[in-house]
C-alpha atoms as a PDB file:
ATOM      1  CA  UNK A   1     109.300 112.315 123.248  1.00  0.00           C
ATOM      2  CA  UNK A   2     109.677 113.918 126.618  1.00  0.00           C
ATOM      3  CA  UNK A   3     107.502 111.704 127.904  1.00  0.00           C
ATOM      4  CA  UNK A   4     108.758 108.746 127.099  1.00  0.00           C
ATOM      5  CA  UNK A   5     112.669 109.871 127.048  1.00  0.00           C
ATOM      6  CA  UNK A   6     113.518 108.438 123.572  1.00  0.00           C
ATOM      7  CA  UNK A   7     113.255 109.810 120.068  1.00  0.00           C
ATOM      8  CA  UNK A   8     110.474 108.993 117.899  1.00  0.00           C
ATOM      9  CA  UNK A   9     109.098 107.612 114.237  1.00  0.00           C
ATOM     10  CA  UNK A  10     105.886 108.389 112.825  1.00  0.00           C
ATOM     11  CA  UNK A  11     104.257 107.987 109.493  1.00  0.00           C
ATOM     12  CA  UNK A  12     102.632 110.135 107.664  1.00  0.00           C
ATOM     13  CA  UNK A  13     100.253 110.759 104.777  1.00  0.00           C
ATOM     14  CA  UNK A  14      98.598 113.872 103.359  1.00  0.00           C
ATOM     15  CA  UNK A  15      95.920 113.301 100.641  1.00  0.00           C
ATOM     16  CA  UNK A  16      96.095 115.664  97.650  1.00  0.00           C
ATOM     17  CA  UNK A  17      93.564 117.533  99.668  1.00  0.00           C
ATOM     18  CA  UNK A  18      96.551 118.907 101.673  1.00  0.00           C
ATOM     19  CA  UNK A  19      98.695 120.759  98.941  1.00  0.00           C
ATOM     20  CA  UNK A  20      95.365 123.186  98.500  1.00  0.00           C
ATOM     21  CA  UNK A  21      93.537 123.600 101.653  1.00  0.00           C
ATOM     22  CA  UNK A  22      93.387 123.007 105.695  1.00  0.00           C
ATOM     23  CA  UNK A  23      92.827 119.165 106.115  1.00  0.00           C
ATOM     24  CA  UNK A  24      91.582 117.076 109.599  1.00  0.00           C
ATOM     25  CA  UNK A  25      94.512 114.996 111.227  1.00  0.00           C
ATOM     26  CA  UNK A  26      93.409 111.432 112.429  1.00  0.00           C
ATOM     27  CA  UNK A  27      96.238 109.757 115.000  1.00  0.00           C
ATOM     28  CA  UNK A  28      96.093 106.509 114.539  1.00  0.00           C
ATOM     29  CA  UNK A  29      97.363 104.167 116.887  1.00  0.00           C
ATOM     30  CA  UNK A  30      98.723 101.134 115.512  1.00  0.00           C
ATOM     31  CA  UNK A  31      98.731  98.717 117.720  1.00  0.00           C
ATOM     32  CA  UNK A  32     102.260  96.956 119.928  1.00  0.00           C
ATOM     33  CA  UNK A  33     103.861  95.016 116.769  1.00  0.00           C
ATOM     34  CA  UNK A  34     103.609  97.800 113.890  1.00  0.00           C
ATOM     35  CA  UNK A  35     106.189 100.501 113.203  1.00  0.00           C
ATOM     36  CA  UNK A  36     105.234 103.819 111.670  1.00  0.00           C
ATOM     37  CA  UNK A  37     106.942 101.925 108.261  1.00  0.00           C
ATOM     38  CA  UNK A  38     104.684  98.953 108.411  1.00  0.00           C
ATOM     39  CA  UNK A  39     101.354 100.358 109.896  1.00  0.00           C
ATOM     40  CA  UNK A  40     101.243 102.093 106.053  1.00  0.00           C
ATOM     41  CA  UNK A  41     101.564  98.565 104.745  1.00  0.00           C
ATOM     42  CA  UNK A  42      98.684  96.856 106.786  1.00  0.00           C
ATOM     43  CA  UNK A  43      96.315  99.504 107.735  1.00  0.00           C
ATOM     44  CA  UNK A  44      95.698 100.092 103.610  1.00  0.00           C
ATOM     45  CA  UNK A  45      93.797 103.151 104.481  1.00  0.00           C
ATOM     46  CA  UNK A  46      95.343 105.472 101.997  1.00  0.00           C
ATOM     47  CA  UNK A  47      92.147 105.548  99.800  1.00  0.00           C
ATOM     48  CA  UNK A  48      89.396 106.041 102.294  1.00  0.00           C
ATOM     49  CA  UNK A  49      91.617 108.937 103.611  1.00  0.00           C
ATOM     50  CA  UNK A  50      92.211 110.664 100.476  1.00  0.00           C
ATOM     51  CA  UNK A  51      88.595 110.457 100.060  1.00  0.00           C
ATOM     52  CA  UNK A  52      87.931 111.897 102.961  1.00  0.00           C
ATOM     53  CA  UNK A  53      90.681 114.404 103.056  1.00  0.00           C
ATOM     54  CA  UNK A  54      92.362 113.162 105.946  1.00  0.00           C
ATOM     55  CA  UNK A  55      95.640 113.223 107.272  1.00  0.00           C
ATOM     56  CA  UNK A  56      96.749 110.438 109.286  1.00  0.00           C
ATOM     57  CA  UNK A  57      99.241 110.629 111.531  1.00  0.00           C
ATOM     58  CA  UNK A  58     101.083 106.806 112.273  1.00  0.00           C
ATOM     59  CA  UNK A  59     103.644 106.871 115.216  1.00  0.00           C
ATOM     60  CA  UNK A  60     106.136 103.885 115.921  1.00  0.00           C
ATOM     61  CA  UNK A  61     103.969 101.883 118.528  1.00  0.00           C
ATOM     62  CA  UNK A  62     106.869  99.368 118.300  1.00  0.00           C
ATOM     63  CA  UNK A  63     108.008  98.079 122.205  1.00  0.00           C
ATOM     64  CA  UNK A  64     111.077 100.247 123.737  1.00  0.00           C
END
């Protein structure tokens, strides 16, 4: 990140939705104690967005 002058992480899943067609992105913020490894883990949203064909976009909200 330019912004924030260091390189970074993020997670990211793409329903089966993805590998056919266009698909929304959601960014999803984690919160200060997940990494974009771990926010998979908690969050468990991988069902609601494959049924909702969304993409979700986790980046590393970890402290610097």
């Amino acid at each position: 990140s330019t912004e924030l002058k260091c390189k970074m992480k993020f997670g990211i899943y793409l329903p089966p939705k993805a590998e056919t067609g266009k698909c929304p992105v959601l960014y999803w913020l984690s919160g200060l104690t997940c990494t974009e490894q771990n926010f998979i883990t908690k969050a468990g949203f991988q069902q609601a967005a494959a049924e909702h064909g969304l993409i979700v976009v986790a980046p590393d909200t970890s402290p610097r």
